[in-house]
N, C-alpha and C. Protein backbone atom coordinates (compact mmCIF):
# COMPACT_ATOMS: atom_id res chain seq x y z
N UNK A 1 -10.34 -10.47 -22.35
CA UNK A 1 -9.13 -10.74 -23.11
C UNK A 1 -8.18 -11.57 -22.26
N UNK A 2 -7.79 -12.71 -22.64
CA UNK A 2 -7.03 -13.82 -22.04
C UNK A 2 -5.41 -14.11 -23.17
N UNK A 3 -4.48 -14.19 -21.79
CA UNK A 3 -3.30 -14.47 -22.47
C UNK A 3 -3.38 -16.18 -23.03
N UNK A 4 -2.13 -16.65 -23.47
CA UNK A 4 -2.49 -17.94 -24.01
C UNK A 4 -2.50 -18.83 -22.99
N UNK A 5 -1.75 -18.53 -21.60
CA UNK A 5 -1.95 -19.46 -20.64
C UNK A 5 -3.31 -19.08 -19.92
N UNK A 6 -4.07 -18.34 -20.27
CA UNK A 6 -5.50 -18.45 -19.54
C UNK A 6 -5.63 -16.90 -18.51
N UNK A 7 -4.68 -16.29 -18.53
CA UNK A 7 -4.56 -15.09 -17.16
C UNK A 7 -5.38 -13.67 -18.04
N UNK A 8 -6.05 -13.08 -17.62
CA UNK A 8 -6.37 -12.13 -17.75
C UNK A 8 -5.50 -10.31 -17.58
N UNK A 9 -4.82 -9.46 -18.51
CA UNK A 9 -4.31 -8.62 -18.50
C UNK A 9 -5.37 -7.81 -17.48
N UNK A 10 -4.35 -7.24 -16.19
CA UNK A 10 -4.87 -6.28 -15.28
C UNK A 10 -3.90 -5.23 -14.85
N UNK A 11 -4.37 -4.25 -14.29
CA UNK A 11 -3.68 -3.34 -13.21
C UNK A 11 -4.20 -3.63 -11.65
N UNK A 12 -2.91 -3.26 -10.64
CA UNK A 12 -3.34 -2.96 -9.66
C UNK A 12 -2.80 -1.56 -8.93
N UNK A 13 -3.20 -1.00 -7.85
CA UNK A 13 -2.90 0.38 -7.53
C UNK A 13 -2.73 0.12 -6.02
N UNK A 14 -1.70 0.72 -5.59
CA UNK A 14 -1.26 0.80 -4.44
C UNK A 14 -1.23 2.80 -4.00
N UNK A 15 -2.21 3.09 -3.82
CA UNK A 15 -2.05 4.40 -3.23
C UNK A 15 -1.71 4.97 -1.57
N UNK A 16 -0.87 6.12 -2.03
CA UNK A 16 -0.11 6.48 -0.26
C UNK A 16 -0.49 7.70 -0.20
N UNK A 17 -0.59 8.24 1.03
CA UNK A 17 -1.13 9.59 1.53
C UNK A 17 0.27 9.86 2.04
N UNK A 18 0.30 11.58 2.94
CA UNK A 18 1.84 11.96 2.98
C UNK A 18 2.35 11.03 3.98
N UNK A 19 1.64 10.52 4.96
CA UNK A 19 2.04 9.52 6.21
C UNK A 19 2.55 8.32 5.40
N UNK A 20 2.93 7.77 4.19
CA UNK A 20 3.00 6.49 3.54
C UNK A 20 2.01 5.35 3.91
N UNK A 21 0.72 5.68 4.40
CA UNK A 21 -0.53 4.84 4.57
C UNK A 21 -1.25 4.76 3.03
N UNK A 22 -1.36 3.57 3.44
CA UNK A 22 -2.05 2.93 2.05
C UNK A 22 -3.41 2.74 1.68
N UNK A 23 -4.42 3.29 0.76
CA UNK A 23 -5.52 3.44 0.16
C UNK A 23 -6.33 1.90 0.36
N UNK A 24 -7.56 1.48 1.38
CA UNK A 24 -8.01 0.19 1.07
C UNK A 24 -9.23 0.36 0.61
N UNK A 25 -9.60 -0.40 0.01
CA UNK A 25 -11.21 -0.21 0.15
C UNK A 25 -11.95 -1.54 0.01
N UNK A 26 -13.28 -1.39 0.60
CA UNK A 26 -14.22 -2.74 1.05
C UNK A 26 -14.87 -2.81 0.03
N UNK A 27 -15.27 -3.88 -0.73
CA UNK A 27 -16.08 -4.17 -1.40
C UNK A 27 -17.13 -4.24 -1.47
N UNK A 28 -18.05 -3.76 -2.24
CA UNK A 28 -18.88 -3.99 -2.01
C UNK A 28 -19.95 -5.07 -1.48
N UNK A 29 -21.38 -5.13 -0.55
CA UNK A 29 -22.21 -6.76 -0.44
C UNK A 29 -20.49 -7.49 0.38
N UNK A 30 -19.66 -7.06 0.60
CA UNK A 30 -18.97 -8.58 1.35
C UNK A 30 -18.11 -7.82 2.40
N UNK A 31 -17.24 -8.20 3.30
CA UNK A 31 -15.91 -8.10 3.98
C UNK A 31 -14.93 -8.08 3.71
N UNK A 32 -14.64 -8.27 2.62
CA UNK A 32 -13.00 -8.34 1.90
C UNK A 32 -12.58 -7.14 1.37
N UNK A 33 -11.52 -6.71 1.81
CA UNK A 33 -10.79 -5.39 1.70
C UNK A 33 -9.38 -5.53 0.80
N UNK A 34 -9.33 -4.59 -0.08
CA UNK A 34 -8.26 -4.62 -0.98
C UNK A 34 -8.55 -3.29 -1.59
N UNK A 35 -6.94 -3.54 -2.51
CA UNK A 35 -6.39 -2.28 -3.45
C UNK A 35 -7.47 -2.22 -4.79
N UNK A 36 -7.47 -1.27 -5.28
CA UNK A 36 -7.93 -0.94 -6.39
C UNK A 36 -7.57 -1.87 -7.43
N UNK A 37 -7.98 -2.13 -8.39
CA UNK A 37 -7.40 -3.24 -9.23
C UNK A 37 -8.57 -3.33 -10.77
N UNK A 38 -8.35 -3.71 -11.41
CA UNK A 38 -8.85 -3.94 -12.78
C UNK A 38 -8.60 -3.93 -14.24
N UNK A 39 -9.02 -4.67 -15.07
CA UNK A 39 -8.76 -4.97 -16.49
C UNK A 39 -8.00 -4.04 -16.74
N UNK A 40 -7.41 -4.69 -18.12
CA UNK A 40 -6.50 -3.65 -19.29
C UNK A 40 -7.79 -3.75 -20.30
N UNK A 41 -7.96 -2.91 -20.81
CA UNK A 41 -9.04 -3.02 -22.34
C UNK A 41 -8.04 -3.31 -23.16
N UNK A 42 -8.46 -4.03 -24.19
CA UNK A 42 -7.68 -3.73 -25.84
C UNK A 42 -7.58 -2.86 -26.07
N UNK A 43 -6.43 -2.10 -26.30
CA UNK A 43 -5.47 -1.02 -26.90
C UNK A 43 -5.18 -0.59 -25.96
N UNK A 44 -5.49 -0.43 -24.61
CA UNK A 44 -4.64 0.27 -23.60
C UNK A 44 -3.77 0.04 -23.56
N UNK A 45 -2.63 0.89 -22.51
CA UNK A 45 -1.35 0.41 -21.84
C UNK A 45 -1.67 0.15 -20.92
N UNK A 46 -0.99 -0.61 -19.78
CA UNK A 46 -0.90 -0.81 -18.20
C UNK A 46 -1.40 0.93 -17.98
N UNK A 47 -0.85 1.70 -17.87
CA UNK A 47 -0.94 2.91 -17.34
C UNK A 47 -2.10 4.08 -18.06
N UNK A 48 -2.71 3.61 -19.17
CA UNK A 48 -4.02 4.14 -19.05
C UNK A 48 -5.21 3.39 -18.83
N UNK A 49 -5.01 2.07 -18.78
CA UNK A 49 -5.80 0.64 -17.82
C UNK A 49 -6.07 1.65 -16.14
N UNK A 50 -4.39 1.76 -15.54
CA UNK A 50 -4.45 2.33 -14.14
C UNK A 50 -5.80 3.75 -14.07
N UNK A 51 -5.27 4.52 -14.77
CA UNK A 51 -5.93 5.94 -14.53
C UNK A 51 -7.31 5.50 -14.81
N UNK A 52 -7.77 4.98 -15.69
CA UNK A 52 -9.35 4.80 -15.68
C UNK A 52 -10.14 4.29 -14.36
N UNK A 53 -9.28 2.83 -14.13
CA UNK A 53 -9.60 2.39 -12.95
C UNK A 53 -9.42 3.16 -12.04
N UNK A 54 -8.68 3.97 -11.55
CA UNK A 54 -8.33 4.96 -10.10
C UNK A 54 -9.46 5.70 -10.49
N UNK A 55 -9.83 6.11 -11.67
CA UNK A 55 -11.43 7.24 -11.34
C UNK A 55 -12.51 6.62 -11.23
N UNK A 56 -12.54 5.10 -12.03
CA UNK A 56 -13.65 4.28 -11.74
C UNK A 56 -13.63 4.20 -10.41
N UNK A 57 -13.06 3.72 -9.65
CA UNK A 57 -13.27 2.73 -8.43
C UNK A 57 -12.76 3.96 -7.55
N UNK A 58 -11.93 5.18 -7.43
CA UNK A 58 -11.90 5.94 -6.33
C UNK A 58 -12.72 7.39 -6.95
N UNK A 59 -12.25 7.44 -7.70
CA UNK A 59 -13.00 8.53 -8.07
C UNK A 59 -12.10 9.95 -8.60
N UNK A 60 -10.63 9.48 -8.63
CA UNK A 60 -9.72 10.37 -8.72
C UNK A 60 -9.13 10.57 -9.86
N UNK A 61 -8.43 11.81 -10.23
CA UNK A 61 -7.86 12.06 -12.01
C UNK A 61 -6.48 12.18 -11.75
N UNK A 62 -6.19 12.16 -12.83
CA UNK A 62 -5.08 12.43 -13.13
C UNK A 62 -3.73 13.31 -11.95
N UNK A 63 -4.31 14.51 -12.64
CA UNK A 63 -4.45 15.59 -11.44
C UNK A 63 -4.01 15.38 -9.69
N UNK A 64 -4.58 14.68 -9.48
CA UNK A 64 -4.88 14.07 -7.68
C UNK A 64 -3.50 13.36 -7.13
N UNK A 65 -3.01 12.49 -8.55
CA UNK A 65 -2.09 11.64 -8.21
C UNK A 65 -0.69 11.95 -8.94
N UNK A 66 0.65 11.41 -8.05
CA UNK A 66 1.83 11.33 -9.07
C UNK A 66 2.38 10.20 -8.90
N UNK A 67 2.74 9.30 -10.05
CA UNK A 67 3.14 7.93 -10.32
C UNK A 67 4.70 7.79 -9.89
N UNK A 68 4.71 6.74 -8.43
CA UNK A 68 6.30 6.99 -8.38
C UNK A 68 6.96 5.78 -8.66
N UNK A 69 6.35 4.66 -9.42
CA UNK A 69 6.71 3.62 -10.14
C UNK A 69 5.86 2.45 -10.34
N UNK A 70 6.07 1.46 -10.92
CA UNK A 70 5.43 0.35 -11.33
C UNK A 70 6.16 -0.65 -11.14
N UNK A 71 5.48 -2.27 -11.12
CA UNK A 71 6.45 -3.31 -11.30
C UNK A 71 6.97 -3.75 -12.28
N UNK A 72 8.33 -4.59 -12.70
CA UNK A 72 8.73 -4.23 -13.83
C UNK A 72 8.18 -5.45 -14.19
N UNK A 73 7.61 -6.44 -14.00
CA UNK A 73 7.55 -7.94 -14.40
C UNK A 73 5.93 -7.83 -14.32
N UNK A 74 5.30 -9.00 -14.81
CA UNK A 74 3.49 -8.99 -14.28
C UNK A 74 3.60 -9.92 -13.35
N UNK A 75 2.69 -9.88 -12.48
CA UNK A 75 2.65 -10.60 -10.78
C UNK A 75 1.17 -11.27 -11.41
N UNK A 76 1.30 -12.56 -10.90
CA UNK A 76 0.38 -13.18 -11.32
C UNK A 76 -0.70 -14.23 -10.61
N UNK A 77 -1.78 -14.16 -9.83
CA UNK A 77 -2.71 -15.36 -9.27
C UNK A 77 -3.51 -16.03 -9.85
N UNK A 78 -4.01 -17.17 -9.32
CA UNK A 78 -5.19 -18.30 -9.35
C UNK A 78 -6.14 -17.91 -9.29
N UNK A 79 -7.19 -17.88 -10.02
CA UNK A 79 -8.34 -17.67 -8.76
C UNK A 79 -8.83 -19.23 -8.82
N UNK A 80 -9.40 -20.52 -7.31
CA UNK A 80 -9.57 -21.26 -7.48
C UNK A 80 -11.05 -21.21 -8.47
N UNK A 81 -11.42 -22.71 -8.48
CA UNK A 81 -12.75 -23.13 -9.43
C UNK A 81 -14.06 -22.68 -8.75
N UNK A 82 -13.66 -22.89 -7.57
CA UNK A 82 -14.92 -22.74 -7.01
C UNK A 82 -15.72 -20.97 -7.35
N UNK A 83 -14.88 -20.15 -8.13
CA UNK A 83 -14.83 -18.48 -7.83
C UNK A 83 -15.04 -18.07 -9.20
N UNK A 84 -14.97 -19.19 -10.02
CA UNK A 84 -15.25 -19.13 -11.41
C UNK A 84 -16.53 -19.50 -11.84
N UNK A 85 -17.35 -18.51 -13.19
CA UNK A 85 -18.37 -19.11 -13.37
C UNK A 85 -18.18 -20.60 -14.44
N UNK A 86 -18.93 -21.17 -14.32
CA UNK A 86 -18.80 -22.64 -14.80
C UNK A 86 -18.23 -22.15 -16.97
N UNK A 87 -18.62 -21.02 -17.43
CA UNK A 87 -18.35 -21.41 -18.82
C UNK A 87 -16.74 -20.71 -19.01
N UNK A 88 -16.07 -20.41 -17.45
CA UNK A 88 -14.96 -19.56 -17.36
C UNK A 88 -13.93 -20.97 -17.00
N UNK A 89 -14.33 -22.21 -16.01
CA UNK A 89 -13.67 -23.17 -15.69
C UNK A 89 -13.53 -24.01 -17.20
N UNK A 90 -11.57 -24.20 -16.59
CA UNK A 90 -10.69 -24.71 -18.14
C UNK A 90 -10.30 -24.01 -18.75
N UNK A 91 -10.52 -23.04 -18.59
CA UNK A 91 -10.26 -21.58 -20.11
C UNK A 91 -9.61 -20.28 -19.37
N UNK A 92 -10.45 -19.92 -18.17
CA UNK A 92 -9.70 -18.77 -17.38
C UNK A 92 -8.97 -19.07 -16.39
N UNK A 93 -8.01 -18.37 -16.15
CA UNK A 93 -6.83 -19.40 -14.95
C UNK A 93 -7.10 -18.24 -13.63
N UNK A 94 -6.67 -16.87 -14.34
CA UNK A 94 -6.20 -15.88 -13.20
C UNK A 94 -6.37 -14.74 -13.70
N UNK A 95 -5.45 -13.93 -13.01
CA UNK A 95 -5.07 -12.37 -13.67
C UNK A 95 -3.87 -12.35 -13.74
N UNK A 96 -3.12 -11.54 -14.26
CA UNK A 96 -1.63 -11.54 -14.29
C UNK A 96 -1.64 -9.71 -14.28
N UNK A 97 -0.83 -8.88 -13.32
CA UNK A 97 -0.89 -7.83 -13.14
C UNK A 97 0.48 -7.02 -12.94
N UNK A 98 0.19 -5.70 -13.48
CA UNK A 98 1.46 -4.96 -13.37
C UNK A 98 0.72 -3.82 -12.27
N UNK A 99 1.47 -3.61 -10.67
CA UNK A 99 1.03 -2.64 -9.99
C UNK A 99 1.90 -1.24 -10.25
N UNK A 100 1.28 -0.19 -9.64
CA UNK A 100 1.49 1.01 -9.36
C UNK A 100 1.65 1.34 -8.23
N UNK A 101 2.60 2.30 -7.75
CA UNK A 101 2.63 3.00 -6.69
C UNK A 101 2.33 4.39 -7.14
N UNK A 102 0.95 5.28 -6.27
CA UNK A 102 0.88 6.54 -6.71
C UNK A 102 0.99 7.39 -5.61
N UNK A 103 1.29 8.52 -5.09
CA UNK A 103 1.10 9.29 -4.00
C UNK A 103 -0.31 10.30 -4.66
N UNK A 104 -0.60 10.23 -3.40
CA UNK A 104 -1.93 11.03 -3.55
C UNK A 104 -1.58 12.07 -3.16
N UNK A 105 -1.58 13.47 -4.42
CA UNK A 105 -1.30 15.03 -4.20
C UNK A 105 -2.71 15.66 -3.79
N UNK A 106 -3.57 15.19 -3.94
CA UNK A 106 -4.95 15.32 -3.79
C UNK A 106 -5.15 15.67 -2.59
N UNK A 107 -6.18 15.57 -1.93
CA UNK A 107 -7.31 15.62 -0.83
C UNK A 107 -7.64 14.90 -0.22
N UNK A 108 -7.96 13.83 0.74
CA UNK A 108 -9.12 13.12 1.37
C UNK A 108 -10.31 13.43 0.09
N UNK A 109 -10.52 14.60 0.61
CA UNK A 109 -12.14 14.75 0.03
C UNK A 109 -12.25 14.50 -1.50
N UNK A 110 -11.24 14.31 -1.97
CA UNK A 110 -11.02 14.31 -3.48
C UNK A 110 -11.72 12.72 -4.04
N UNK A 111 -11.52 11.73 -3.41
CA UNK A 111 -12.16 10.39 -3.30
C UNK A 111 -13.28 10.45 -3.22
N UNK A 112 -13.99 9.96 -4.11
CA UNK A 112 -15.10 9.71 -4.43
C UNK A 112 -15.63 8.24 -4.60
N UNK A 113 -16.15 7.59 -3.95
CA UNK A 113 -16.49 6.08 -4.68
C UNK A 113 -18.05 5.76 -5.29
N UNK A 114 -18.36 6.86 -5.61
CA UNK A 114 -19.64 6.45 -6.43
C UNK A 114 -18.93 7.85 -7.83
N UNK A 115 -18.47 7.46 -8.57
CA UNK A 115 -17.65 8.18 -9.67
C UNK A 115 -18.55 7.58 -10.71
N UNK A 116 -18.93 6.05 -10.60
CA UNK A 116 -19.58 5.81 -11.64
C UNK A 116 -20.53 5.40 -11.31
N UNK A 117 -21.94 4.12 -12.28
CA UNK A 117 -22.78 3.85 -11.52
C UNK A 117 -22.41 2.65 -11.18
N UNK A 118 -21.19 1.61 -11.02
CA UNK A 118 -21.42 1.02 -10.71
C UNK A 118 -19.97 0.55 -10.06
N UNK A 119 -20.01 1.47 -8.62
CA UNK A 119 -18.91 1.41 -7.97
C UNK A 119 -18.47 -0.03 -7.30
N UNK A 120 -17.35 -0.19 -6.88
CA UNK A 120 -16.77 -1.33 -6.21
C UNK A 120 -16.56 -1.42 -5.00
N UNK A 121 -16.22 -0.18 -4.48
CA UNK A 121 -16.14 -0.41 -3.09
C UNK A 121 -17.18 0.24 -2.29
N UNK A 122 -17.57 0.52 -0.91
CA UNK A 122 -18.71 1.08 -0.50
C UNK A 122 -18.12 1.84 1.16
N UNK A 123 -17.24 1.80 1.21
CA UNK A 123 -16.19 1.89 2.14
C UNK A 123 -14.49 2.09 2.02
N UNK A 124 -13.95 2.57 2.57
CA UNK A 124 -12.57 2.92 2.12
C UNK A 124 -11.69 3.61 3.58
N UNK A 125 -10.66 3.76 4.03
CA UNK A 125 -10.02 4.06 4.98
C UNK A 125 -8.22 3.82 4.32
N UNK A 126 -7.18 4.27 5.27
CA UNK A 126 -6.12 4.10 5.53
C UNK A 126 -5.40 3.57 6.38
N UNK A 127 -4.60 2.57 5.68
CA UNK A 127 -3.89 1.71 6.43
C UNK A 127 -2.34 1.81 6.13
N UNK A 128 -1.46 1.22 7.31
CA UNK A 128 -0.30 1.35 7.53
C UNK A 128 0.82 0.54 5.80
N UNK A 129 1.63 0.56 5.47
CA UNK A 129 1.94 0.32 3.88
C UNK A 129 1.88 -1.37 4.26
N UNK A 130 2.80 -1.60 5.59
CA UNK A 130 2.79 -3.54 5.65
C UNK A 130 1.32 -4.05 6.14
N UNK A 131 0.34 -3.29 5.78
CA UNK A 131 -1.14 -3.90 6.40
C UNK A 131 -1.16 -5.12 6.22
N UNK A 132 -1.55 -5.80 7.58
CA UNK A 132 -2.14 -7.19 8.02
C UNK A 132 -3.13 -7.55 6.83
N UNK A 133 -2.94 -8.68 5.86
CA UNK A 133 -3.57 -9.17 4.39
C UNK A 133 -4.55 -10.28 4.88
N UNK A 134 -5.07 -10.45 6.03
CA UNK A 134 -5.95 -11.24 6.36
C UNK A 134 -7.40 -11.11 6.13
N UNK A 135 -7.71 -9.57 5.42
CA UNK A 135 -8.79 -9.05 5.58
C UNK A 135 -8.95 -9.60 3.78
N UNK A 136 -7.72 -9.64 3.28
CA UNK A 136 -8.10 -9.97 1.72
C UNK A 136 -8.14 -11.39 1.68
N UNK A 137 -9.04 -11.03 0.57
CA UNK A 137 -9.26 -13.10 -0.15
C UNK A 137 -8.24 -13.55 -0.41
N UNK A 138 -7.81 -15.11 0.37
CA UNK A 138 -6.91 -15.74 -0.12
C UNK A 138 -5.92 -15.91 -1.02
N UNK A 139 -6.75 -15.78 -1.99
CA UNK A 139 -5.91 -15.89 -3.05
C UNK A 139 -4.96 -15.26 -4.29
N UNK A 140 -5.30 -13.89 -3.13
CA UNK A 140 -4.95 -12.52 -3.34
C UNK A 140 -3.87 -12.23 -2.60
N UNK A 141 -3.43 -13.20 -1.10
CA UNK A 141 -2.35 -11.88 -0.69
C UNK A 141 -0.97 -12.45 -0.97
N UNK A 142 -0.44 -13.59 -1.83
CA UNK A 142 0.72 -13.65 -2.40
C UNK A 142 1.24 -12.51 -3.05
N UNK A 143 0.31 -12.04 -4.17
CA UNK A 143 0.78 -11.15 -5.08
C UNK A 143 0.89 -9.86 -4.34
N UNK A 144 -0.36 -9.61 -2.93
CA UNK A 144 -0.12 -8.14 -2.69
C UNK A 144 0.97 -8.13 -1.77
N UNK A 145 1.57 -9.16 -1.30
CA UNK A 145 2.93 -9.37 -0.61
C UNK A 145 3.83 -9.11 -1.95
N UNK A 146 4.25 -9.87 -2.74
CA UNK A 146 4.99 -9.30 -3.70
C UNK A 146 4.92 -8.33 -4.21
N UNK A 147 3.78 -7.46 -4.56
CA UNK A 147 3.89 -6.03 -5.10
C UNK A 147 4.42 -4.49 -3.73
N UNK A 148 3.85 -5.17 -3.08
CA UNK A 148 4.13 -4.55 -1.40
C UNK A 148 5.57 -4.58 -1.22
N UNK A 149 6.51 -5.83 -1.35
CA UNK A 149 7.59 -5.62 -1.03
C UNK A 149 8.69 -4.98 -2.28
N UNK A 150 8.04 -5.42 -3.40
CA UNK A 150 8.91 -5.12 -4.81
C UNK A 150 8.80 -3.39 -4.53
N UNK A 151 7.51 -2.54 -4.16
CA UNK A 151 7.56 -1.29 -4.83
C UNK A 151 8.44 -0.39 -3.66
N UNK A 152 8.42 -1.26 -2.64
CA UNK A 152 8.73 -0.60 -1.44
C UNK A 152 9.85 0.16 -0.90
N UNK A 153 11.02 0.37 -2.40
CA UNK A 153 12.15 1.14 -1.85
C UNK A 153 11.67 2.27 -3.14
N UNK A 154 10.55 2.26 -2.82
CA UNK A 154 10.24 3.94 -3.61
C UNK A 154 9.30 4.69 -2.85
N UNK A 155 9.13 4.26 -1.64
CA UNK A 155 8.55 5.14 -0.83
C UNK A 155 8.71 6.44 -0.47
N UNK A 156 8.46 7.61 -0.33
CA UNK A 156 8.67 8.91 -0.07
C UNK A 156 9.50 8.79 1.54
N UNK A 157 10.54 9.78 1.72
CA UNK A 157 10.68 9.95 2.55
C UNK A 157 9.76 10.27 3.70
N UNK A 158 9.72 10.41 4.64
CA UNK A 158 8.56 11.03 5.83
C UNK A 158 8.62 12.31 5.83
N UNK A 159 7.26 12.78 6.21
CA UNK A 159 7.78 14.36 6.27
C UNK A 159 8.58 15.30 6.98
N UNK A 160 9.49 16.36 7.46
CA UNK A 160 10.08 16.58 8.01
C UNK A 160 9.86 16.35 9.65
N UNK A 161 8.79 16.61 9.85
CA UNK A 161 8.58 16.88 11.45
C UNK A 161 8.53 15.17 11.78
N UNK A 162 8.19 14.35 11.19
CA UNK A 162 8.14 12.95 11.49
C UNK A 162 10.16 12.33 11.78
N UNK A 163 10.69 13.06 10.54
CA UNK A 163 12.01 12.82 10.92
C UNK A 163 12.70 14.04 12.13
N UNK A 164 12.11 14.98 12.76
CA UNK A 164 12.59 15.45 13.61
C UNK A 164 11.98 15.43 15.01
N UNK A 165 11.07 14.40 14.97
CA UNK A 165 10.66 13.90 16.46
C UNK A 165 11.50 12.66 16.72
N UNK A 166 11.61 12.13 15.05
CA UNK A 166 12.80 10.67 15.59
C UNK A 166 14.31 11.56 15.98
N UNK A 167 14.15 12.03 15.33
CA UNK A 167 15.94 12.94 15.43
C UNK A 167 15.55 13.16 17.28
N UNK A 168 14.94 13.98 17.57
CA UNK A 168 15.01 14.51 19.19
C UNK A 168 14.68 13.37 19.63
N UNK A 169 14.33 12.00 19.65
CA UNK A 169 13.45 10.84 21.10
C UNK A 169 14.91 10.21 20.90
N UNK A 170 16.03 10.41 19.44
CA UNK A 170 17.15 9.51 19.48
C UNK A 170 18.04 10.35 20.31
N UNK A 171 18.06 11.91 20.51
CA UNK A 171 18.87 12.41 20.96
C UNK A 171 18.77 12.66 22.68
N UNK A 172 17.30 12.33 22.85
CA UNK A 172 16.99 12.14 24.41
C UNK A 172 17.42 10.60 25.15
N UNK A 173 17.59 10.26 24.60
CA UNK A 173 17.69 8.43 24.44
C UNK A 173 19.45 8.70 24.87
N UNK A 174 20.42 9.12 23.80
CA UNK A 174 21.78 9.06 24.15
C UNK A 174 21.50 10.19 25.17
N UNK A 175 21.05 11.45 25.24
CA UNK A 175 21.58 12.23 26.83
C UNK A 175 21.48 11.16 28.44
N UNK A 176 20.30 10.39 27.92
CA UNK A 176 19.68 9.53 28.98
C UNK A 176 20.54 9.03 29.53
N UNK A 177 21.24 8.04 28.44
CA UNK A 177 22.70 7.05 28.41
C UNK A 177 23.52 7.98 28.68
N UNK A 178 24.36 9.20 28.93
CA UNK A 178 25.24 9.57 28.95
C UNK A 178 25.11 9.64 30.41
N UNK A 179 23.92 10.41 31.14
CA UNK A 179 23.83 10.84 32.50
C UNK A 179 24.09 9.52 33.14
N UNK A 180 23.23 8.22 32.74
CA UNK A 180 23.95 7.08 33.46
C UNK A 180 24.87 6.50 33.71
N UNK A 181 25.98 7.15 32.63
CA UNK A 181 27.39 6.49 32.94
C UNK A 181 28.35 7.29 33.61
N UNK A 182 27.62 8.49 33.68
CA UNK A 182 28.32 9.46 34.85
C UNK A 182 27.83 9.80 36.30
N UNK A 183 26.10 8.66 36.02
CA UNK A 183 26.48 8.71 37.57
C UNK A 183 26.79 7.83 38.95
N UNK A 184 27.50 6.61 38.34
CA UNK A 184 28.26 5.80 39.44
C UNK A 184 29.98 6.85 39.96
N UNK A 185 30.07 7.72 38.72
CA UNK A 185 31.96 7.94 38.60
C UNK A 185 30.87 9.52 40.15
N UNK A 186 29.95 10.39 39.90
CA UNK A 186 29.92 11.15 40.65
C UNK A 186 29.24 10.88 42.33
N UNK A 187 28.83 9.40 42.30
CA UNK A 187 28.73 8.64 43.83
C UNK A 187 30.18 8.64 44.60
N UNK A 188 31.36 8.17 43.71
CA UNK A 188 32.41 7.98 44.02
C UNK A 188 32.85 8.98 44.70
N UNK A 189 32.93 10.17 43.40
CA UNK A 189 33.57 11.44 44.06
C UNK A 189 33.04 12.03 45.79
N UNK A 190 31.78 12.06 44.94
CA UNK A 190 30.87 12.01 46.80
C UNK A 190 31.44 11.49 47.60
N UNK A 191 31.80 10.22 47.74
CA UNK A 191 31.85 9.19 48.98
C UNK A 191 32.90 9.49 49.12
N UNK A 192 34.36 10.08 48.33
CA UNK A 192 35.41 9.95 48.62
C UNK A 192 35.53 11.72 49.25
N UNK A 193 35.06 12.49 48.71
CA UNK A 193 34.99 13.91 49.93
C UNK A 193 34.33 13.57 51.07
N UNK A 194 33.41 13.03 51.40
CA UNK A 194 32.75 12.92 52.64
C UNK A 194 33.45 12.46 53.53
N UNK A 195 33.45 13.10 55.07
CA UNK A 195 34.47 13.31 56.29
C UNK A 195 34.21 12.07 56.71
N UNK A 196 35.04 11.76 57.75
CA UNK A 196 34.96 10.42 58.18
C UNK A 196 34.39 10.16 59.63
């Protein structure tokens, strides 16, 4: 199903674990690493497009995940000619996509990538949320830069102990600074009791 300028209706999925690390996975037969992603069917919404795909391609329900927003606009790429089959060149342009941000309430073990028979990725790991986009195809990391930075003030806070190791290394940091500025004033005092 093609819009009138040629783009294909899709989802993409940006999933986070409690660390705010982000869900990748390798494709299958190649090296190129990316987010979950795929068609809208006719009659779906964006958001039952998402959930099918997250069990297709990870293996996860409903259940596993909670939706902490979407983009409000569709983000849209090229794919060049060369990536097209010949009765798709002139007629198909791209995809045009609305992403998701989901936190995963789930498991590790809850991921599955053989969910169906004919999985996409063959490999999968976690990466930091600004992951280095060099590992994705070209013509892919405009949009995952734009969906990356658009969803990015809905990130979960950190978990407590992550904000109370920064709280104590900031509060060792100023004691640090304090002892240093008191100790040229207690050389002084020294030098000035010491007998002559």
């Amino acid at each position: 199903m093609l819009d009138r300028e040629g783009y294909r209706p899709n989802v993409g999925i940006i999933l986070l674990n409690p660390r705010n690390q982000v869900f990748w996975g390798k494709r299958i037969s190649g090296h190129a690493w990316q987010f979950p992603q795929g068609g809208i069917h006719v009659g779906e919404t964006p958001e039952q497009a998402m959930y099918r795909e997250l069990f297709e391609e990870v293996g996860l329900k409903p259940c596993h995940v909670h939706v902490l927003g979407r983009t409000r606009n569709w983000l849209r790429y090229e794919v060049p000619a060369q990536y097209l089959r010949r009765d798709h060149r002139g007629v198909y342009k791209g995809q045009k996509q609305i992403w998701f941000l989901l936190r995963l309430t789930g498991r590790d073990s809850d991921v599955c990538l053989r969910a169906t028979d004919h999985p996409e990725f063959d490999a999968w790991r976690w990466n930091d949320y600004w992951v280095e986009l060099d590992s994705v195809i070209e013509f892919k990391r405009a949009v995952y830069q734009q969906a990356l930075s658009e969803l990015s003030h809905l990130l979960p806070r950190q978990e407590p102990r992550t904000r109370y190791l920064r709280a104590h290394v900031r509060h060792q940091h100023q004691h640090h600074q304090h002892e240093q500025q008191h100790q040229p004033a207690a050389a002084a005092l020294h030098t000035e009791a010491a007998p002559e």
